[in-house]
Protein backbone atom coordinates (compact mmCIF):
# COMPACT_ATOMS: atom_id res chain seq x y z
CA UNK A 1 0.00 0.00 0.00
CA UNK A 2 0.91 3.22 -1.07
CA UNK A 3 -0.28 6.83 0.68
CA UNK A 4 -1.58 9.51 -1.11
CA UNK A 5 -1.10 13.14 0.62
CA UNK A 6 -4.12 15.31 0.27
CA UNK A 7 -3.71 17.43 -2.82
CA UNK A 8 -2.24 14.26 -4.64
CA UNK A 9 -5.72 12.88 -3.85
CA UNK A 10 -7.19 15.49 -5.18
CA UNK A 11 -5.31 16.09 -7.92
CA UNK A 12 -5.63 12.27 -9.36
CA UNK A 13 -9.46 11.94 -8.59
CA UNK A 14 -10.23 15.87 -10.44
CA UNK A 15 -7.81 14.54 -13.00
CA UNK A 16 -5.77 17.75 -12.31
CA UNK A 17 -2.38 18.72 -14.84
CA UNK A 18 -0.60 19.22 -11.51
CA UNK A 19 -0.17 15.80 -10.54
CA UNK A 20 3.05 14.39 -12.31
CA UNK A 21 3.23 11.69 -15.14
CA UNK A 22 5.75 9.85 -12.47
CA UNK A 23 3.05 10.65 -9.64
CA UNK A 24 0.14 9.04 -11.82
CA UNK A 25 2.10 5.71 -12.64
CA UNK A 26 3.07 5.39 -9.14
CA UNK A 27 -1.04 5.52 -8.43
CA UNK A 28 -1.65 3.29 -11.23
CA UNK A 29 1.30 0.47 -10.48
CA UNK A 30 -0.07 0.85 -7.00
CA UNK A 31 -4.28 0.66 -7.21
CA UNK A 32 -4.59 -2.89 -7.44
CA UNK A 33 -2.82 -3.14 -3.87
CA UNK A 34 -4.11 -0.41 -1.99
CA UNK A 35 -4.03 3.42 -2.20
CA UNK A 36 -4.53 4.68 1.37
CA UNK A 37 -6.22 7.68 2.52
CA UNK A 38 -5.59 9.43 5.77
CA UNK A 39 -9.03 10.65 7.47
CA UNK A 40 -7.40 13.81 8.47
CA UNK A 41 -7.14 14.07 3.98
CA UNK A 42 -10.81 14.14 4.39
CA UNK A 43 -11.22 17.10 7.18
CA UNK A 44 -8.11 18.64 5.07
CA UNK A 45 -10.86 19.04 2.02
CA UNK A 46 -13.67 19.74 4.01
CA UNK A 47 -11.90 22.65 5.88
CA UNK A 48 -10.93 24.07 2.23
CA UNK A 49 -14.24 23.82 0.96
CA UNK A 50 -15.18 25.62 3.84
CA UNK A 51 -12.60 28.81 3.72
CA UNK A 52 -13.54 28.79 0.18
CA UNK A 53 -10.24 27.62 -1.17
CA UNK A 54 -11.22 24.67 -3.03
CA UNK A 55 -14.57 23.86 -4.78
CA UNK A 56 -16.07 21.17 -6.68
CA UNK A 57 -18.88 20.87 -8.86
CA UNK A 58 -21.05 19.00 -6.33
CA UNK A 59 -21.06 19.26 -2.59
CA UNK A 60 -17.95 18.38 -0.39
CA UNK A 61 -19.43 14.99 0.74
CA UNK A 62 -20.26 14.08 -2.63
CA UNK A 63 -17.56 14.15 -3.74
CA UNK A 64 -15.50 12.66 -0.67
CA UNK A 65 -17.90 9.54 -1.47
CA UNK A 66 -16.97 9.25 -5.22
CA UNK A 67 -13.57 9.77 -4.49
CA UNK A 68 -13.20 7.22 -1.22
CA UNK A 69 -15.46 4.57 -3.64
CA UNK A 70 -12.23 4.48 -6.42
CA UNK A 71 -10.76 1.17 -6.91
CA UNK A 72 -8.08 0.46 -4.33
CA UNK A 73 -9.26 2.87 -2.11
CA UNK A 74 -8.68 2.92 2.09
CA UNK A 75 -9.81 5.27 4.37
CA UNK A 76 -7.33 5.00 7.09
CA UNK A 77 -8.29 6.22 10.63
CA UNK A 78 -6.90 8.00 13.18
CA UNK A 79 -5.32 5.10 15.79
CA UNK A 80 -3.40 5.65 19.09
CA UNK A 81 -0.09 5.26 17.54
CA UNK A 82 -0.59 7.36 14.93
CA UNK A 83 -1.39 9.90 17.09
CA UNK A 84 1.45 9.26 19.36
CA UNK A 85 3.76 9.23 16.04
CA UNK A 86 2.65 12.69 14.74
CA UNK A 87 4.05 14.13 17.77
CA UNK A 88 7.15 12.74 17.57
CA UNK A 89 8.65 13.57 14.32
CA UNK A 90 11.20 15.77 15.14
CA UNK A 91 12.66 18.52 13.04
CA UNK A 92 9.13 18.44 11.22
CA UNK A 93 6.94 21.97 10.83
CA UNK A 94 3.83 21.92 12.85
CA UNK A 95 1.09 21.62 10.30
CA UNK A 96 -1.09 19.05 12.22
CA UNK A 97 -2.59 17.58 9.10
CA UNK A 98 0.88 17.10 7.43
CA UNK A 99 1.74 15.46 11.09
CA UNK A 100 -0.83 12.78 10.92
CA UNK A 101 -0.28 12.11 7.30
CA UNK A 102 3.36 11.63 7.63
CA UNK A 103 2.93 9.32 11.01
CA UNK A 104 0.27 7.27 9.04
CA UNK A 105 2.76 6.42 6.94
CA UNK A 106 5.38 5.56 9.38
CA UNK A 107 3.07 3.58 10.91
CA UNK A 108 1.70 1.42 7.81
CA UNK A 109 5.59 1.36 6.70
CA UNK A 110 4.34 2.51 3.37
CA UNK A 111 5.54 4.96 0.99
CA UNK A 112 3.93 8.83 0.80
CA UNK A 113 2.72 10.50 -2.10
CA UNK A 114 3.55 13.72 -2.15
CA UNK A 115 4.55 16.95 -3.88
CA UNK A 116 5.26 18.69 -0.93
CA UNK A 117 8.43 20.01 -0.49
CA UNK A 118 8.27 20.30 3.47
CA UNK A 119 7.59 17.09 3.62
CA UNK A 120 9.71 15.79 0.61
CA UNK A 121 12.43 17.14 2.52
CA UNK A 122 11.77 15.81 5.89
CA UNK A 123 11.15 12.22 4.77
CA UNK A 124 14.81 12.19 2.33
């Protein structure tokens, strides 16, 4: 199983020219496994919706259904040691959502995808 950060989500499911040729095959090579979601990618969206910063063309939880309901999909949730591993990344910046999403995938041992420099950074 492979992780997807948030906006790689995004990106992939809206079909988006942001997400990289190199990103997409990873998702592709990867679906038939698993492509894990974070829940905290799910209040990320939600919260953008919300402060008007993202929008779809149908309502925030339709489109969190569609996009959950893609083949290979898991919606990973929020566990004790995840929790406990968020706060223990040190040298990391203190975006709680990029926490989480980074000590989900310590956690499941599995590989982040991500554009995110910040995090691209931390995890190399």
């Amino acid at each position: 199983m492979i992780i997807l950060d948030t906006h790689i989500w995004i990106w992939w499911v809206d079909e988006s020219p942001k997400l990289t040729p190199q990103n997409l095959k990873i998702i592709e090579e990867n679906q038939a496994e698993a492509l894990g979601i974070s829940i905290i990618s799910c209040w990320e969206i939600a919260k953008l919706v919300d402060k008007n910063r993202l929008g779809f063309d149908c309502s925030v939880e339709e489109w969190l259904e569609l996009a959950l309901s893609y083949s290979g999909m898991r919606l990973l949730q929020l566990t004790v040691p995840i929790t406990i591993q968020s706060t223990q990344l040190t040298g990391f910046h203190a975006n709680p959502a990029d926490q989480i999403i980074v000590a989900t995938a310590k956690v499941y041992d599995s590989f982040l995808l991500t554009q995110d420099n910040k995090i691209l950074n931390y995890l190399t």
